[in-house]
Structure formats: structure tokens, C-alpha cells
PDB file of N, CA and C in Angstrom:
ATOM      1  N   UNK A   1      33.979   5.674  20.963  1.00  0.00           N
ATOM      2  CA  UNK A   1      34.361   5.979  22.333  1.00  0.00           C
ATOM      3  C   UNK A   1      35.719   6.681  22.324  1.00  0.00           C
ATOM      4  N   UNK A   2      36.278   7.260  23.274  1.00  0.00           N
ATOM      5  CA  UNK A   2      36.660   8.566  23.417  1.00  0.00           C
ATOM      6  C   UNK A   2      38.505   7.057  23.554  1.00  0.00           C
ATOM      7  N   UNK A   3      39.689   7.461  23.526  1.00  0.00           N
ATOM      8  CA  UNK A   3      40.484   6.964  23.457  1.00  0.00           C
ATOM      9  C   UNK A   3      41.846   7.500  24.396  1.00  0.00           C
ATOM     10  N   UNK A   4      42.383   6.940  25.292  1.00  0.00           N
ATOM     11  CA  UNK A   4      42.929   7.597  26.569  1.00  0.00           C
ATOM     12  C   UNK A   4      44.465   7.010  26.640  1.00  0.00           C
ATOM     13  N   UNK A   5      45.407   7.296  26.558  1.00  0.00           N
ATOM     14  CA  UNK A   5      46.998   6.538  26.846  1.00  0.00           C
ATOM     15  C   UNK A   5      47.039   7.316  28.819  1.00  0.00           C
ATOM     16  N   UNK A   6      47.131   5.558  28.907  1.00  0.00           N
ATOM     17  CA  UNK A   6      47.903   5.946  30.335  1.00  0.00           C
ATOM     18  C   UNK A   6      48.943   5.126  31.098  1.00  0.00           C
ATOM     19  N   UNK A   7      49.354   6.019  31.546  1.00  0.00           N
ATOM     20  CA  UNK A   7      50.918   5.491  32.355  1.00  0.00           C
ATOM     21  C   UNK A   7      49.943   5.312  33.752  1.00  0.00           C
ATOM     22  N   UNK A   8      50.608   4.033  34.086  1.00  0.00           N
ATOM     23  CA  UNK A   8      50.870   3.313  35.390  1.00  0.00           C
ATOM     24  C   UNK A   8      51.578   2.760  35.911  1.00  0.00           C
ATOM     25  N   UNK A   9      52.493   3.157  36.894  1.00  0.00           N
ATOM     26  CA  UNK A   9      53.431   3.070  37.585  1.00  0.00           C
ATOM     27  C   UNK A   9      53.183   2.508  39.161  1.00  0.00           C
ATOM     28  N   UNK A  10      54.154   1.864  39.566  1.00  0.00           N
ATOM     29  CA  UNK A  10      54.357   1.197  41.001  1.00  0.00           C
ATOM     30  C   UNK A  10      55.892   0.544  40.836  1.00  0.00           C
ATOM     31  N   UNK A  11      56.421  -0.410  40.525  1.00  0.00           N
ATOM     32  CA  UNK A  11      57.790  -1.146  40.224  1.00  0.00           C
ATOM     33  C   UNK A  11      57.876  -0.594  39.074  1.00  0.00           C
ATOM     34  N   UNK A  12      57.057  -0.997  37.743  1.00  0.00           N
ATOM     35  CA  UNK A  12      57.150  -0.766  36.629  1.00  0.00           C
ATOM     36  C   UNK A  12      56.446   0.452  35.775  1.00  0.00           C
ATOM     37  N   UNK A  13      56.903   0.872  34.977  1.00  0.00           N
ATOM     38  CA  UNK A  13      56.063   2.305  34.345  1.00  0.00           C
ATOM     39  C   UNK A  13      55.075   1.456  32.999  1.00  0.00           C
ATOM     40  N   UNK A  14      53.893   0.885  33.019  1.00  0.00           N
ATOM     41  CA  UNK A  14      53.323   0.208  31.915  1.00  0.00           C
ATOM     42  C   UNK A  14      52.727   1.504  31.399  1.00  0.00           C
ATOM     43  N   UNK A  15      52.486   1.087  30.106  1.00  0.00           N
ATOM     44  CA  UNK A  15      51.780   2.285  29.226  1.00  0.00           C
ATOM     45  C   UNK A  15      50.807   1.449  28.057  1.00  0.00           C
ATOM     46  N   UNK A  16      49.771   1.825  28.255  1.00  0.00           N
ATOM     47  CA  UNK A  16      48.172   1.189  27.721  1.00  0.00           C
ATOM     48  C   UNK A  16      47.666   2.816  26.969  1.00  0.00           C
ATOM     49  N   UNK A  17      46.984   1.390  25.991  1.00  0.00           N
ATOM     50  CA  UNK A  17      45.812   2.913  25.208  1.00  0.00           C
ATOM     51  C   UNK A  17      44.334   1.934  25.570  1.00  0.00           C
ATOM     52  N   UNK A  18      43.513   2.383  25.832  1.00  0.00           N
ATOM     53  CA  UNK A  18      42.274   2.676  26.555  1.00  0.00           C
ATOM     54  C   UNK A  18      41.226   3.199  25.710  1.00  0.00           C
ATOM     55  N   UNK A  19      40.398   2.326  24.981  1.00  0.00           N
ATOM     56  CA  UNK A  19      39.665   2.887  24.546  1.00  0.00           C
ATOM     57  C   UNK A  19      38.055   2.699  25.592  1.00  0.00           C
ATOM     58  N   UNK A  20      37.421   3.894  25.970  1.00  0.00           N
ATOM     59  CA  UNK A  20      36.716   3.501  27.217  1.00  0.00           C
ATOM     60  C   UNK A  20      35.432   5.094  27.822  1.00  0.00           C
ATOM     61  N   UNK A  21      34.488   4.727  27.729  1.00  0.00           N
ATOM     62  CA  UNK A  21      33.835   6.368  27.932  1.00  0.00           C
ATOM     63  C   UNK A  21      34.240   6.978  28.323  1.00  0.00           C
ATOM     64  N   UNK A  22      35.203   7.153  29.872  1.00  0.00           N
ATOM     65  CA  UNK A  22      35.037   8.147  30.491  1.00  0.00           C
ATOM     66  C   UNK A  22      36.831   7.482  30.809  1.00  0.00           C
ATOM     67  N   UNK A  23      37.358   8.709  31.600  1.00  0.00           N
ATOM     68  CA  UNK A  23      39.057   8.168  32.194  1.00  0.00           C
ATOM     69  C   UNK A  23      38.445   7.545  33.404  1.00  0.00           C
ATOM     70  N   UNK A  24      37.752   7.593  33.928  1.00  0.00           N
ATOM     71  CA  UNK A  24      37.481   6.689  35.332  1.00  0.00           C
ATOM     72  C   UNK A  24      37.022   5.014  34.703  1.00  0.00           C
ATOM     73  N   UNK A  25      36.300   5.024  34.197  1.00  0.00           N
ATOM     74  CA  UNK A  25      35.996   3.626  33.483  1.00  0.00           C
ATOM     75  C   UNK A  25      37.323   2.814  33.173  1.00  0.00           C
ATOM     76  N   UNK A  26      38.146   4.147  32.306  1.00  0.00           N
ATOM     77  CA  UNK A  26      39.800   3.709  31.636  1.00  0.00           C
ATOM     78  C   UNK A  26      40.258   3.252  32.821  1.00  0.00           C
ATOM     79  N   UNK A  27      40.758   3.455  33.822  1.00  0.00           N
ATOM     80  CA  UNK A  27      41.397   3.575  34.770  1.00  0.00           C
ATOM     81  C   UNK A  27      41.402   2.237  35.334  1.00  0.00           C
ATOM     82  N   UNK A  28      40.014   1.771  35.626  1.00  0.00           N
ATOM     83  CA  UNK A  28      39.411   1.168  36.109  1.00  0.00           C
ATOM     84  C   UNK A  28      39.738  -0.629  35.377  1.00  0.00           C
ATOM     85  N   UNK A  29      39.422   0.036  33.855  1.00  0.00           N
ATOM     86  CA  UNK A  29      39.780  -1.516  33.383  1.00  0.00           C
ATOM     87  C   UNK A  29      41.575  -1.961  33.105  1.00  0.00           C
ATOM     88  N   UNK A  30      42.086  -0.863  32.976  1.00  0.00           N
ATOM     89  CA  UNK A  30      43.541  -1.167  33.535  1.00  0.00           C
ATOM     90  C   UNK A  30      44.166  -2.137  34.424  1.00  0.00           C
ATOM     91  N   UNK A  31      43.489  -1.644  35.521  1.00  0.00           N
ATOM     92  CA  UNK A  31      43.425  -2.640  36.455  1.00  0.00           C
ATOM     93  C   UNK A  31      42.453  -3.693  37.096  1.00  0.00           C
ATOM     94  N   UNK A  32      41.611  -4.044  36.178  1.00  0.00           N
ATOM     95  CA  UNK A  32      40.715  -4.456  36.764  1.00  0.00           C
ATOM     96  C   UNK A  32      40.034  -4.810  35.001  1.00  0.00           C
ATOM     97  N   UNK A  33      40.972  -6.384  34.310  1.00  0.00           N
ATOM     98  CA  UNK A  33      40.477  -6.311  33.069  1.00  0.00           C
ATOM     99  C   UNK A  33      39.212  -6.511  32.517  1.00  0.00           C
ATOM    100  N   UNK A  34      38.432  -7.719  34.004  1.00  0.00           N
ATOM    101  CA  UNK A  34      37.230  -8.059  33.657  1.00  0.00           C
ATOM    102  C   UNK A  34      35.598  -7.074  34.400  1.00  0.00           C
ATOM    103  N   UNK A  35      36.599  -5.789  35.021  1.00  0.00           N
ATOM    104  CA  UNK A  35      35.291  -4.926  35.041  1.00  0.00           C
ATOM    105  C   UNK A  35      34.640  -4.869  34.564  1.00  0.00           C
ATOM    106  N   UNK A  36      35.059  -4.016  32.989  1.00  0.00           N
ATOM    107  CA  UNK A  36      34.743  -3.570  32.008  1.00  0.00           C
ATOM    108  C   UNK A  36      34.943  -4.416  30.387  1.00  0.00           C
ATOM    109  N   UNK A  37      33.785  -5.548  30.246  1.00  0.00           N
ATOM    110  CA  UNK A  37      34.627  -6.638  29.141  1.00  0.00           C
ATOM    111  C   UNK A  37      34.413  -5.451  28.115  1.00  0.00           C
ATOM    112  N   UNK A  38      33.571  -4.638  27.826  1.00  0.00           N
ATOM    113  CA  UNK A  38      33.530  -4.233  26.376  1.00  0.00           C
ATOM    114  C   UNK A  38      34.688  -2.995  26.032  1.00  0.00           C
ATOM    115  N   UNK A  39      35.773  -2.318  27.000  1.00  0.00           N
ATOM    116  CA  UNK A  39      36.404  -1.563  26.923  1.00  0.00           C
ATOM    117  C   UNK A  39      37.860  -2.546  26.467  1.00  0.00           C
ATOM    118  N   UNK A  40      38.376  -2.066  25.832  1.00  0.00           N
ATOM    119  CA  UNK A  40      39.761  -2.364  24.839  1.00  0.00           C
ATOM    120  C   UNK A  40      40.561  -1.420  25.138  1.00  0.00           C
ATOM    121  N   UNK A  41      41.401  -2.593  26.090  1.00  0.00           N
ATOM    122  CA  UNK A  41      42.867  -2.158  27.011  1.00  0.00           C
ATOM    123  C   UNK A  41      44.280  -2.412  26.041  1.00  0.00           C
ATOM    124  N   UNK A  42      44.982  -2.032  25.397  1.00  0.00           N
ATOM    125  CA  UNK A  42      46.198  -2.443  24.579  1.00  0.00           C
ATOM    126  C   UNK A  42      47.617  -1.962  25.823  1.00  0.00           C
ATOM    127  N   UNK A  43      48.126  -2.839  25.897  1.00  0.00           N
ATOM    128  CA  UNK A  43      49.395  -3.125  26.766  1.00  0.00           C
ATOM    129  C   UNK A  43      50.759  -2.396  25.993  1.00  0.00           C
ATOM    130  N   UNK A  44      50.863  -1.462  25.649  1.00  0.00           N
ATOM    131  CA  UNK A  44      52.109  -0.866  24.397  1.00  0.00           C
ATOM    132  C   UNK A  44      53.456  -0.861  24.892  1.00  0.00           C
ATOM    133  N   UNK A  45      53.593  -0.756  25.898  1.00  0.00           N
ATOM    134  CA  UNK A  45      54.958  -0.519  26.631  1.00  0.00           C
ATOM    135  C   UNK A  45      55.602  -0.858  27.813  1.00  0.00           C
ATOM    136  N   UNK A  46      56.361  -1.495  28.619  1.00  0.00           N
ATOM    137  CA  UNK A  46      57.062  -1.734  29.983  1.00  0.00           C
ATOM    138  C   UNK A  46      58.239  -1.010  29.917  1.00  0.00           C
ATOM    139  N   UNK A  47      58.326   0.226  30.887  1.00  0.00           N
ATOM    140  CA  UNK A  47      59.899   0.707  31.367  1.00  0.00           C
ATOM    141  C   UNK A  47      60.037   0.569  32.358  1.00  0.00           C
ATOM    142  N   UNK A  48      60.829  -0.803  32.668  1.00  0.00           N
ATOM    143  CA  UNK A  48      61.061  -1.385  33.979  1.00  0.00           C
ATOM    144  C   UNK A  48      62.163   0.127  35.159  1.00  0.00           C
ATOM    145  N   UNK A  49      61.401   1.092  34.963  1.00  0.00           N
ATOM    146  CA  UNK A  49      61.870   1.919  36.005  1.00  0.00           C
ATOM    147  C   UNK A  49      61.340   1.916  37.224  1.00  0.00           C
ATOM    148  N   UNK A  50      61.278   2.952  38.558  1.00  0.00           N
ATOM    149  CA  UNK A  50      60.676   2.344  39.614  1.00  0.00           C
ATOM    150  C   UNK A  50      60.182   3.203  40.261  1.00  0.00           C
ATOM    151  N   UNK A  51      59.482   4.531  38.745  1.00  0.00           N
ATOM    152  CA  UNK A  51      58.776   5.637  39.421  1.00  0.00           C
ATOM    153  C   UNK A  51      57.908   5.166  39.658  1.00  0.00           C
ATOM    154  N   UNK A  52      56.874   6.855  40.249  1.00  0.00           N
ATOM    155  CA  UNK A  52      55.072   6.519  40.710  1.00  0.00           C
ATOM    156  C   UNK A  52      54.501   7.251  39.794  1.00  0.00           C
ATOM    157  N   UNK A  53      54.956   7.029  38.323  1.00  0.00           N
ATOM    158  CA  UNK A  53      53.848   8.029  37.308  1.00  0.00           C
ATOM    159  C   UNK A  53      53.213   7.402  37.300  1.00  0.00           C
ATOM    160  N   UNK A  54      51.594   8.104  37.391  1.00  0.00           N
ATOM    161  CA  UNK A  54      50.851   8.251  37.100  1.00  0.00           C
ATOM    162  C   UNK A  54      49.585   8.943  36.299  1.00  0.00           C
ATOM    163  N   UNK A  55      49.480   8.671  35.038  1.00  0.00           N
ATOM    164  CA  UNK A  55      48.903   9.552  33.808  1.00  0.00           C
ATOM    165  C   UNK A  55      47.456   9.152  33.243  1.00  0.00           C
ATOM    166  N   UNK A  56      46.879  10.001  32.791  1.00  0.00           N
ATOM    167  CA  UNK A  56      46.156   9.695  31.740  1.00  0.00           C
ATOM    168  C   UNK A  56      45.999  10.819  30.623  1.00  0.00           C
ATOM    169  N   UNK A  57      45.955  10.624  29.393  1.00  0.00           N
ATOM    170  CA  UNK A  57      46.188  11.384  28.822  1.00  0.00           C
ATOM    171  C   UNK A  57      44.861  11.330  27.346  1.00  0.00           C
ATOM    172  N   UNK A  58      43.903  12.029  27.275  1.00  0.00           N
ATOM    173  CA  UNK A  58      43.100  11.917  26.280  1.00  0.00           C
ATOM    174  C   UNK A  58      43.698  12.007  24.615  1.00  0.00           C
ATOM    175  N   UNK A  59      43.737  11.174  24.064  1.00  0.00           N
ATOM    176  CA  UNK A  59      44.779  10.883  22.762  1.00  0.00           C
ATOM    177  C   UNK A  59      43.278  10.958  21.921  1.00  0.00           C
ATOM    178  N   UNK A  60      42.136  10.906  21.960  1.00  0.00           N
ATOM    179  CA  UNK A  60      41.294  10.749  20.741  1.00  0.00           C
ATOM    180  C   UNK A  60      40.090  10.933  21.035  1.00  0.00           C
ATOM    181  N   UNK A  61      39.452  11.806  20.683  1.00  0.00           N
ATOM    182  CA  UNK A  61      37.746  12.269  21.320  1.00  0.00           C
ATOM    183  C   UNK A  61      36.883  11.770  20.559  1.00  0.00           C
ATOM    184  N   UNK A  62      35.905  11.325  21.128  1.00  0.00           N
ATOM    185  CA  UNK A  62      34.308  11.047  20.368  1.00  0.00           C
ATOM    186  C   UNK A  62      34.326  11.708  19.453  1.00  0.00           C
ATOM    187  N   UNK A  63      34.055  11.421  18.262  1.00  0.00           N
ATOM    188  CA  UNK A  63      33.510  11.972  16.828  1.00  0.00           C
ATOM    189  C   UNK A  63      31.497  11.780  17.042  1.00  0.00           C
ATOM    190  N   UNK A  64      31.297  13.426  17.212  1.00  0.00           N
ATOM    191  CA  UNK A  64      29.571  13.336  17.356  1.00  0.00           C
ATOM    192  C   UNK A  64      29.354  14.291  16.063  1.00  0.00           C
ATOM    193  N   UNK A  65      29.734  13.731  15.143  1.00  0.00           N
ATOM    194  CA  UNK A  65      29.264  14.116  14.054  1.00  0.00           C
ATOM    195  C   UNK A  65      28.182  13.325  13.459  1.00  0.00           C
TER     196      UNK A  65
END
């Protein structure tokens, strides 16, 4: 499955890698851990700043070899 880093922001800027089919699925189990049990959310970072980033960023594509 395809592998996604994303920033989410509101008080805090958290930053997760997402491994998950699609960025909407990603997105989804971010917030929402028991949507999606078989997607693997990793928690990597807190920068207690007090932007509204909001990211996703495709870090690793399906291998269809």
C-alpha cells in the first residue's frame, strides 16, 4: 500500500506516516483510528505551534511489479 506523511494542524502541528490506499482513507484514519483497523498510522512528531497546516504528502507508491 501506497505510504503518505501528513501534517495536521489545529492547536498543534502533528505529523504521521500513513500507510493506507488512497489519501482519503489516510486522512480519515488519522483521525478517526478505529475506521480503518488495517491501515498503520505512526505518530512521528508534535510542534506545539498554532498553525492550520494542513498536508498530505505521498512519500512511497505501490510497487506493481
Amino acid at each position: 500500500m501506497p505510504r503518505y506523511k501528513i501534517i495536521a494542524s489545529n492547536r498543534y502541528s502533528d505529523e504521521y506516516i500513513v500507510t493506507a490506499e488512497n489519501e482519503e482513507q489516510a486522512w480519515e484514519a488519522v483521525y478517526d483510528e478505529d475506521a480503518f483497523p488495517d491501515v498503520e498510522v505512526v505518530h512521528i512528531k508534535n510542534n506545539c505551534v498554532g498553525s492550520d497546516i494542513m498536508e498530505c504528502e505521498l512519500i512511497e507508491e505501490e510497487d506493481n511489479a
